[in-house]
N, C-alpha and C. Protein backbone atom coordinates (compact mmCIF):
# COMPACT_ATOMS: atom_id res chain seq x y z
N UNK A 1 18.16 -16.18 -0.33
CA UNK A 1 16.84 -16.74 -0.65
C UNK A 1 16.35 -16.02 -1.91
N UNK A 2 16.22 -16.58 -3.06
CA UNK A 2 15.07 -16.26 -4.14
C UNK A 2 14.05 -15.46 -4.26
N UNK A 3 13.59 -15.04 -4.82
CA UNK A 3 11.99 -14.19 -4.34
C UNK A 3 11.21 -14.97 -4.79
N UNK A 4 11.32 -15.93 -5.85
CA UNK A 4 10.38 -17.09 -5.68
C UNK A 4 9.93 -17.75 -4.75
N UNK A 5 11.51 -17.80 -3.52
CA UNK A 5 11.32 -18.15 -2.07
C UNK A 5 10.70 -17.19 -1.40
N UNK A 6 11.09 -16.50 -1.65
CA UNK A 6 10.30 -15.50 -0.32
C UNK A 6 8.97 -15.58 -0.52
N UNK A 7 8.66 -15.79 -1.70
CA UNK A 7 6.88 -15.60 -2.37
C UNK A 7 6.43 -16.72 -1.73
N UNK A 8 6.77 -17.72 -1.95
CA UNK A 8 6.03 -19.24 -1.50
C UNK A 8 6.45 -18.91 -0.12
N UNK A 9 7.30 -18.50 0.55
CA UNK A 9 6.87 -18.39 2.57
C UNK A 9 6.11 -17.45 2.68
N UNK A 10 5.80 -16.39 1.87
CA UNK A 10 4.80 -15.09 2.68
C UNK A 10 3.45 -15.38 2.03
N UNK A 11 3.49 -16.74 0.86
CA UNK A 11 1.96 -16.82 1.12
C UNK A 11 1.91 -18.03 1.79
N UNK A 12 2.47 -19.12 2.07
CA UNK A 12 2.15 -19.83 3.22
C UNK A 12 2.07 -19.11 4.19
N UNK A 13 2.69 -18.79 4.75
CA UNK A 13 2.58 -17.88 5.92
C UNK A 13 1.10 -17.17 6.45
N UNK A 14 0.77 -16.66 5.11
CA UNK A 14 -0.53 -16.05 5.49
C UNK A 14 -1.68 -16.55 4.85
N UNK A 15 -1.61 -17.75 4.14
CA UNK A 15 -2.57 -18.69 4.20
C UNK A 15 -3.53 -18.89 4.53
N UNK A 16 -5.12 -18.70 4.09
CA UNK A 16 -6.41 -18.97 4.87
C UNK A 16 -6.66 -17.11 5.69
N UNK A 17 -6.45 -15.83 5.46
CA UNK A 17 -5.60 -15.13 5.57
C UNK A 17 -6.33 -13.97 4.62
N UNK A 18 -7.67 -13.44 5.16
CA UNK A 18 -8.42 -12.33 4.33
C UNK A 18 -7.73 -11.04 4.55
N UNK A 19 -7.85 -9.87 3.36
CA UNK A 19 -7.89 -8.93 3.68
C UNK A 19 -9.02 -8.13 4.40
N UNK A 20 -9.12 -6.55 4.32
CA UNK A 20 -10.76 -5.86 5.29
C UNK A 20 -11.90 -6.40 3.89
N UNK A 21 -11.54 -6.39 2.70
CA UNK A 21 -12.64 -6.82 1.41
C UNK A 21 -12.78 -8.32 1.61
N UNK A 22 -12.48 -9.02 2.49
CA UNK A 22 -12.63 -10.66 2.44
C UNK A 22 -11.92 -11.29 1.03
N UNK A 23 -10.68 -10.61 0.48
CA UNK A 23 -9.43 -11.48 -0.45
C UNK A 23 -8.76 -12.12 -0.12
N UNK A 24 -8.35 -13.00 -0.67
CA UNK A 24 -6.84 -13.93 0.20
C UNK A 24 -6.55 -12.46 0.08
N UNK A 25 -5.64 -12.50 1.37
CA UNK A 25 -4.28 -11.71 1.59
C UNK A 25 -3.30 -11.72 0.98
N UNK A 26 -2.98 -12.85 0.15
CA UNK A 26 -1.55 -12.80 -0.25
C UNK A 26 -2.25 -11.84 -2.01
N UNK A 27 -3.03 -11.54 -2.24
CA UNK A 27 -3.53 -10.38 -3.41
C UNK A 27 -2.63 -9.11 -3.16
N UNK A 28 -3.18 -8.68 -1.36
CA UNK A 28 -2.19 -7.62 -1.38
C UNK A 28 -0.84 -7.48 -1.33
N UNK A 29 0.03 -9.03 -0.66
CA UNK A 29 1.53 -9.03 -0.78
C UNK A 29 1.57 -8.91 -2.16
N UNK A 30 1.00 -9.86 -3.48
CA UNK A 30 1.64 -9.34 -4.69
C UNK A 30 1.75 -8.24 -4.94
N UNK A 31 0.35 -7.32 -4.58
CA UNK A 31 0.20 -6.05 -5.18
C UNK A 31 1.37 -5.01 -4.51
N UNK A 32 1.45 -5.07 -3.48
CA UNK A 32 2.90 -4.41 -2.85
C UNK A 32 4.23 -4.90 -3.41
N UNK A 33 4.59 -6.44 -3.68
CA UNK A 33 5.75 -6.24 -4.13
C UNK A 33 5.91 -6.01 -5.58
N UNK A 34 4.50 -6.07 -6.46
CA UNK A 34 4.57 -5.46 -7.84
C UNK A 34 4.40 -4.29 -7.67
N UNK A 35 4.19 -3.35 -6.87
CA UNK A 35 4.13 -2.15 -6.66
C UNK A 35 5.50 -1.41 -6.53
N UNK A 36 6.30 -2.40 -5.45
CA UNK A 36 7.75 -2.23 -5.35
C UNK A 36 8.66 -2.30 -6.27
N UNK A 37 8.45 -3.37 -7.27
CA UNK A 37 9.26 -3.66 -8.93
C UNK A 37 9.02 -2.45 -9.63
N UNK A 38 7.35 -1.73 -10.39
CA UNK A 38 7.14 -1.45 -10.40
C UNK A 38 7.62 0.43 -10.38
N UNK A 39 7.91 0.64 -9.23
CA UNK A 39 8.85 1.60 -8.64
C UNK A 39 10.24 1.93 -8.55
N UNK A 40 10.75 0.71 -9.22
CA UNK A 40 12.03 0.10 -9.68
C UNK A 40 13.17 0.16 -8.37
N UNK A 41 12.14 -0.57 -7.26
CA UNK A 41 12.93 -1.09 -6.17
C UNK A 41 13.60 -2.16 -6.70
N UNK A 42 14.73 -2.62 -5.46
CA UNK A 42 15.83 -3.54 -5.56
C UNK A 42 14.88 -4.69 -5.26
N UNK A 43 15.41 -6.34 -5.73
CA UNK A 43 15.34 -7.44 -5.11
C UNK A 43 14.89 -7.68 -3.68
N UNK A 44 16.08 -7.00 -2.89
CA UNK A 44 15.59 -6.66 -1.66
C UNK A 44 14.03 -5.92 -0.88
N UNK A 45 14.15 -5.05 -1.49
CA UNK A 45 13.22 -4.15 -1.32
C UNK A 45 11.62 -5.45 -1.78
N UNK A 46 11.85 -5.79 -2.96
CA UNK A 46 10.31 -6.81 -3.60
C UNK A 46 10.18 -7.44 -2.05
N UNK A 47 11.30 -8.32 -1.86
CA UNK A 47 11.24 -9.54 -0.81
C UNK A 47 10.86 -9.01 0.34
N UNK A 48 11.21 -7.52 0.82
CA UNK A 48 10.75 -7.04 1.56
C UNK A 48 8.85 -6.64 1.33
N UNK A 49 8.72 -6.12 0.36
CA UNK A 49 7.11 -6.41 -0.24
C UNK A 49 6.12 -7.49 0.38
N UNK A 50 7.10 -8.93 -0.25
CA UNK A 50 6.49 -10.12 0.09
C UNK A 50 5.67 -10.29 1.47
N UNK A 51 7.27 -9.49 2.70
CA UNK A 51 6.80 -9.87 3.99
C UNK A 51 6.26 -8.73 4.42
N UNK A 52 5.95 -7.77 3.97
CA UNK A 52 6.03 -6.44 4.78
C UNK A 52 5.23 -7.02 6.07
N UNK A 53 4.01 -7.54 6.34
CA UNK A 53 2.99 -7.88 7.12
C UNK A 53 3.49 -9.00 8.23
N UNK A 54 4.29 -9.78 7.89
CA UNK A 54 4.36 -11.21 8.11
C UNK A 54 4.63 -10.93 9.87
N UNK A 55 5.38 -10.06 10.19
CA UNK A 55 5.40 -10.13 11.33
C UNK A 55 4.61 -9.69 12.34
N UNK A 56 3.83 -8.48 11.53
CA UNK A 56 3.19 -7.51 12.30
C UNK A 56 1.76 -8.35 12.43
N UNK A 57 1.59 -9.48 11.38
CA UNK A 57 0.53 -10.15 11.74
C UNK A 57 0.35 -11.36 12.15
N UNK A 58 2.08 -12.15 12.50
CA UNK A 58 1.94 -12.83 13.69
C UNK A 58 1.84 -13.91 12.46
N UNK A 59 2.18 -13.76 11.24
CA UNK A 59 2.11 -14.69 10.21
C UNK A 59 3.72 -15.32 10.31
N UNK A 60 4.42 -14.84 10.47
CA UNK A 60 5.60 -15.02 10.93
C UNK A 60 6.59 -14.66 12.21
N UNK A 61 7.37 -15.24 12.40
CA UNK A 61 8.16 -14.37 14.05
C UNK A 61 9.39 -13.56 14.03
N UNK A 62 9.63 -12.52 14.82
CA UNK A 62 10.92 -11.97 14.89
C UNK A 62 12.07 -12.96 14.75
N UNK A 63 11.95 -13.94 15.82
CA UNK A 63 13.26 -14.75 15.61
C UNK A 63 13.06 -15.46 14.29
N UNK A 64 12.34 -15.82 13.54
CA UNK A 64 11.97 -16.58 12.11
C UNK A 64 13.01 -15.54 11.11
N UNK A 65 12.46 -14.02 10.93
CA UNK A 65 13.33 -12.91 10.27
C UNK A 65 14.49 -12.77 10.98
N UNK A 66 15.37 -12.97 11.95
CA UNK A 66 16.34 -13.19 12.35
C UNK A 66 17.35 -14.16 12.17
N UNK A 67 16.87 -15.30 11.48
CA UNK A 67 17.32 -16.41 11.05
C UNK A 67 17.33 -16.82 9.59
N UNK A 68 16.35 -15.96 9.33
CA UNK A 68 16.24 -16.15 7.90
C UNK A 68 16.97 -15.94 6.53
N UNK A 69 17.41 -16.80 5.32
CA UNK A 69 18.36 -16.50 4.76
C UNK A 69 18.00 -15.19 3.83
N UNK A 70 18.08 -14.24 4.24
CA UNK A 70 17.68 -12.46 4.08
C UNK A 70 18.92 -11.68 4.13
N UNK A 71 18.87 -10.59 2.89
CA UNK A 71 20.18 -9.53 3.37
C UNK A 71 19.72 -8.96 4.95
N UNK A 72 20.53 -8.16 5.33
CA UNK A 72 20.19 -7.32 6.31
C UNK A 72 19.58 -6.64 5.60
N UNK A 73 19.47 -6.01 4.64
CA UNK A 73 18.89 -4.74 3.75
C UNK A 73 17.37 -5.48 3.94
N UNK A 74 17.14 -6.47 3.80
CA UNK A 74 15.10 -7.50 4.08
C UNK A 74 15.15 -7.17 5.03
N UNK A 75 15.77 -7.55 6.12
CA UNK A 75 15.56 -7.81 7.33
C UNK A 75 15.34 -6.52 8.28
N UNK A 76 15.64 -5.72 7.74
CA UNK A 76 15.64 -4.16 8.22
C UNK A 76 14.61 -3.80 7.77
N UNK A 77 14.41 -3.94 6.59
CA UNK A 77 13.11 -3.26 6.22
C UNK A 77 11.82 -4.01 6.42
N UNK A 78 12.10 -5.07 6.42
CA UNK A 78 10.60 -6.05 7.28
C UNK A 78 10.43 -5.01 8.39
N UNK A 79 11.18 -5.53 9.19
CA UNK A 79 11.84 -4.91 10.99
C UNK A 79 11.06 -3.81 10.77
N UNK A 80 11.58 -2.85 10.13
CA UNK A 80 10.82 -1.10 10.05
C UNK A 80 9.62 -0.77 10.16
N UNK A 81 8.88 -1.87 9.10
CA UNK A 81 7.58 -1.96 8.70
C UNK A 81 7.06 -2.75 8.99
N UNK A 82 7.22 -3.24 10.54
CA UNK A 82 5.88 -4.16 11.34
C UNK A 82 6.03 -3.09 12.32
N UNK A 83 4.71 -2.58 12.67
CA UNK A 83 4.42 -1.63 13.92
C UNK A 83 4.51 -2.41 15.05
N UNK A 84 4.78 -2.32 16.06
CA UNK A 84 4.52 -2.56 17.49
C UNK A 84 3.23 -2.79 17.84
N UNK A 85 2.87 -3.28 18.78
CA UNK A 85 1.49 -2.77 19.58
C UNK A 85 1.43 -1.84 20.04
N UNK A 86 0.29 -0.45 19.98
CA UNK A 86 0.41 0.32 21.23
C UNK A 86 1.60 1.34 20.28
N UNK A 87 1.83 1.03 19.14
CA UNK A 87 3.04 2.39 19.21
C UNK A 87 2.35 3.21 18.09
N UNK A 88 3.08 4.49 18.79
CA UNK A 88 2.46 5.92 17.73
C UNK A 88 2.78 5.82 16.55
N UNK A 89 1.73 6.20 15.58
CA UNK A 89 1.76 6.50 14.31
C UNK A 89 3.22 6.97 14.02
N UNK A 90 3.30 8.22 14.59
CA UNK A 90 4.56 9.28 14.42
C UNK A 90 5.90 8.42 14.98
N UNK A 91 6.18 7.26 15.83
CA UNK A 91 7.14 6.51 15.80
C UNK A 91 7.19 5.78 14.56
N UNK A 92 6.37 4.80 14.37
CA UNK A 92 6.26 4.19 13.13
C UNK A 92 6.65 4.78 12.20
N UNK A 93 6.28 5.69 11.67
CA UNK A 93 6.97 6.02 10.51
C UNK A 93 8.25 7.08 10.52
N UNK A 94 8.41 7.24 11.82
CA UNK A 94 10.10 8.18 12.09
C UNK A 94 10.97 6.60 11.40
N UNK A 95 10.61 5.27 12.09
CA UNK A 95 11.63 4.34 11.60
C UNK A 95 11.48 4.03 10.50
N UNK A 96 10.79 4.19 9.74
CA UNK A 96 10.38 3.93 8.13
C UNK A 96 11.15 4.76 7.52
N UNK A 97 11.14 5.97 7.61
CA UNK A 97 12.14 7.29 7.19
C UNK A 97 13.67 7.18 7.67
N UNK A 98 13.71 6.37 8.65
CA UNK A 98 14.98 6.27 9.27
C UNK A 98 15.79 4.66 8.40
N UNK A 99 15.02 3.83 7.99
CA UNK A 99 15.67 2.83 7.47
C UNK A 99 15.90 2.84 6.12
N UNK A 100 17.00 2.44 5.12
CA UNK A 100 17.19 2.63 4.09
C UNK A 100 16.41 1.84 3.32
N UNK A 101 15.42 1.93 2.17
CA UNK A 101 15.08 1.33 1.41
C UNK A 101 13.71 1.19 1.79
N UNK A 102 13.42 1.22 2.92
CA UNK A 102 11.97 1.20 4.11
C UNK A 102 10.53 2.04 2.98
N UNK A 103 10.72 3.23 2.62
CA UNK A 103 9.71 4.23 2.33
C UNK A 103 8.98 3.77 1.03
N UNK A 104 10.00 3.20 -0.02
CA UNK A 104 9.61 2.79 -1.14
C UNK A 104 8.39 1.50 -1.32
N UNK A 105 9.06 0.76 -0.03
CA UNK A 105 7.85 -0.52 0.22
C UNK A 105 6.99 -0.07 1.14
N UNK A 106 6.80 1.07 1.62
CA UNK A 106 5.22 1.81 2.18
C UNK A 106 4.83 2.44 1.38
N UNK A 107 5.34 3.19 0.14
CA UNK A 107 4.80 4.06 -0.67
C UNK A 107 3.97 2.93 -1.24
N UNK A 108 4.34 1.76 -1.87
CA UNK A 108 3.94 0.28 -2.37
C UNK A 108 2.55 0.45 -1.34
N UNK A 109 2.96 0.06 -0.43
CA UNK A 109 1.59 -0.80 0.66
C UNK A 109 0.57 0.08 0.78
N UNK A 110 1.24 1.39 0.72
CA UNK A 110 -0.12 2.50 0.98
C UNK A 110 -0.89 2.77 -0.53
N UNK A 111 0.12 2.62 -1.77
CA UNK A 111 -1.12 2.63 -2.86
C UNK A 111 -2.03 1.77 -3.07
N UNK A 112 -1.63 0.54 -2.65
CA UNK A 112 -2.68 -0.63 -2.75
C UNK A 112 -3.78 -0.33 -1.78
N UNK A 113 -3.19 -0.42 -0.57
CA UNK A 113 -4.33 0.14 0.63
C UNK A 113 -5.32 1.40 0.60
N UNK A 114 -4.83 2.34 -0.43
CA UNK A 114 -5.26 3.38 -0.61
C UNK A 114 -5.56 3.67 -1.81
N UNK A 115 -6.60 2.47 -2.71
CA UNK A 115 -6.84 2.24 -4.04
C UNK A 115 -8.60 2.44 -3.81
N UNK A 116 -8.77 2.98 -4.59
CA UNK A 116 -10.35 3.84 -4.67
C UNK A 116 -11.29 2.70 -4.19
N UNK A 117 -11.12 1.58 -5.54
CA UNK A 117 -11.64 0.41 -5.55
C UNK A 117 -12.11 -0.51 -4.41
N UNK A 118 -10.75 -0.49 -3.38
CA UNK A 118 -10.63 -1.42 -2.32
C UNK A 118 -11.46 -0.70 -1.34
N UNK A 119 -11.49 0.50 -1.32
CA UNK A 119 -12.03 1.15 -0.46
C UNK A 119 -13.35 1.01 -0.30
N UNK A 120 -14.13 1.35 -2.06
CA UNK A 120 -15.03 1.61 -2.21
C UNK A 120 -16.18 0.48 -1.62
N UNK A 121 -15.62 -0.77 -1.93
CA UNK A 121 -15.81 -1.98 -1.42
C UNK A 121 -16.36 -2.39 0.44
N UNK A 122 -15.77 -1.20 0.88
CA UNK A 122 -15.53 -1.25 2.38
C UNK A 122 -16.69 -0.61 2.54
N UNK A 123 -17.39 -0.91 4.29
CA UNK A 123 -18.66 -0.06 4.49
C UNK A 123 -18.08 1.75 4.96
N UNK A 124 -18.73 2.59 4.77
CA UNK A 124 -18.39 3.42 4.45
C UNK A 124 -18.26 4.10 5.74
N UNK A 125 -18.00 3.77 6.79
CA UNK A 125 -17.54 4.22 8.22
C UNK A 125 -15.75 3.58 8.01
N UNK A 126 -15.86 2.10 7.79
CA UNK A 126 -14.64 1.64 7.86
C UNK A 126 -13.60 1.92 6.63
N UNK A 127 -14.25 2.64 5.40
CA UNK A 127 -13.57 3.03 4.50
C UNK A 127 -13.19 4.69 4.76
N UNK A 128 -13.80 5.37 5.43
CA UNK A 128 -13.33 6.88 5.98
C UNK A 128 -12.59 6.84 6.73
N UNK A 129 -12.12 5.85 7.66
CA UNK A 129 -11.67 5.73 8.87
C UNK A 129 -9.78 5.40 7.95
N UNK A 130 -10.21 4.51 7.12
CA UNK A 130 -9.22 3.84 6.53
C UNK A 130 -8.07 5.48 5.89
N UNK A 131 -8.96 5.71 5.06
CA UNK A 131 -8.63 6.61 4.33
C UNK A 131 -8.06 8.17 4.96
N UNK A 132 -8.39 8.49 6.02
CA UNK A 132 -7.99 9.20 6.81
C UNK A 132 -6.57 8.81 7.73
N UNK A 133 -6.56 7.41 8.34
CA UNK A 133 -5.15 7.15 8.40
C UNK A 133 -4.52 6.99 7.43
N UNK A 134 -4.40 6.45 6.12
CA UNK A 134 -3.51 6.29 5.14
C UNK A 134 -2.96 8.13 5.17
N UNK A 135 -3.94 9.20 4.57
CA UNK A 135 -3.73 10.24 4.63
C UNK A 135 -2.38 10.87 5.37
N UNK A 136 -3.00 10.73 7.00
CA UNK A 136 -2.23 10.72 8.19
C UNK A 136 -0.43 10.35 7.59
N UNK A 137 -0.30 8.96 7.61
CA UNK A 137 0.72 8.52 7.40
C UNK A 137 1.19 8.89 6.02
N UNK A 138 0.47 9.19 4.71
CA UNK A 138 1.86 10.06 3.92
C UNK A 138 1.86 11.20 4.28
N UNK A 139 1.83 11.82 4.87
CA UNK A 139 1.56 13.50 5.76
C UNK A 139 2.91 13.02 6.28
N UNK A 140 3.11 12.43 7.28
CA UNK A 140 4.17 11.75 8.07
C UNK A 140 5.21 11.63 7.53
N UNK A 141 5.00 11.03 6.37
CA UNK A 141 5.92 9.91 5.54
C UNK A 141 6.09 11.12 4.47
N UNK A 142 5.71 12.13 4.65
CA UNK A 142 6.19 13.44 3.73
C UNK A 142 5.53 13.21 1.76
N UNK A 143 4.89 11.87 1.42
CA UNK A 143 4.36 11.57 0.79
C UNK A 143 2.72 12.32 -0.17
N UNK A 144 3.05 12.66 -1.20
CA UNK A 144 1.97 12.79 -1.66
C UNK A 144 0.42 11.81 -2.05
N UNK A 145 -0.46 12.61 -2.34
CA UNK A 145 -1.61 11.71 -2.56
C UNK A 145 -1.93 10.54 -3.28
N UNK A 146 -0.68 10.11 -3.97
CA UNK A 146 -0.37 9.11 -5.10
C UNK A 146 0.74 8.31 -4.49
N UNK A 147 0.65 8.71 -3.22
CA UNK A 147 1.61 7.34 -2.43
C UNK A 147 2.60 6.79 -3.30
């Protein structure tokens, strides 16, 4: 699949589809997989960008990424980077660290997520709250403050 393809399914997909600032959503898939280019990730890795969310938000399905015409190298790193319900921080990102190619498209998701701007935007309970897990997770993710 193309990343032109992958682009046109992960914004259908999440379609109609705000971020916490009330943006289309698909603002932040670009900004993650230009974040990922950017960083001079692989093909893989962008397409992985595209979806990072898709599953974890029910914008797409496990069996959908199971079927999908994706390296395993996408498909793993989608996989990595949709949390569970209910699962620990500190699991989550043991498999992020554990999958190849995985860290580069969170380093991506967490600078966007963790952009002054976006924040600043947020009411300021839900922007501390924010900013304190991002923290959390490059702590985890062994990551500095520049994600």
């Amino acid at each position: 699949m193309s990343l032109a393809e992958v682009e046109r399914i992960a914004r259908t997909a999440h379609a109609g589809q705000t971020d916490k600032n009330g943006h289309p959503y698909s603002e932040h898939l670009a900004a993650v997989a230009g974040g990922v280019a950017a960083r001079g990730g692989s093909e893989e890795q962008i397409a992985a960008g595209w979806l990072h969310d898709a599953i974890e938000d029910d914008a797409l399905t496990r069996d959908w990424l199971a079927g999908a015409a994706l390296t395993d190298t996408t498909k793993a790193i989608v996989d990595a980077l949709s949390k569970r319900p209910g699962e620990p921080l500190e699991e989550y990102t043991a498999r992020i660290l554990a999958t190849p190619g995985a860290l580069l498209v969170k380093r991506a998701d967490l600078a966007h997520n963790s952009d002054p701007a976006r924040l600043a935007s947020l009411d300021p309970a839900t922007a501390e709250r924010l900013a304190a897990k991002y923290r959390r997770t490059r702590e985890l993710l062994g990551l500095d403050d520049r994600a």
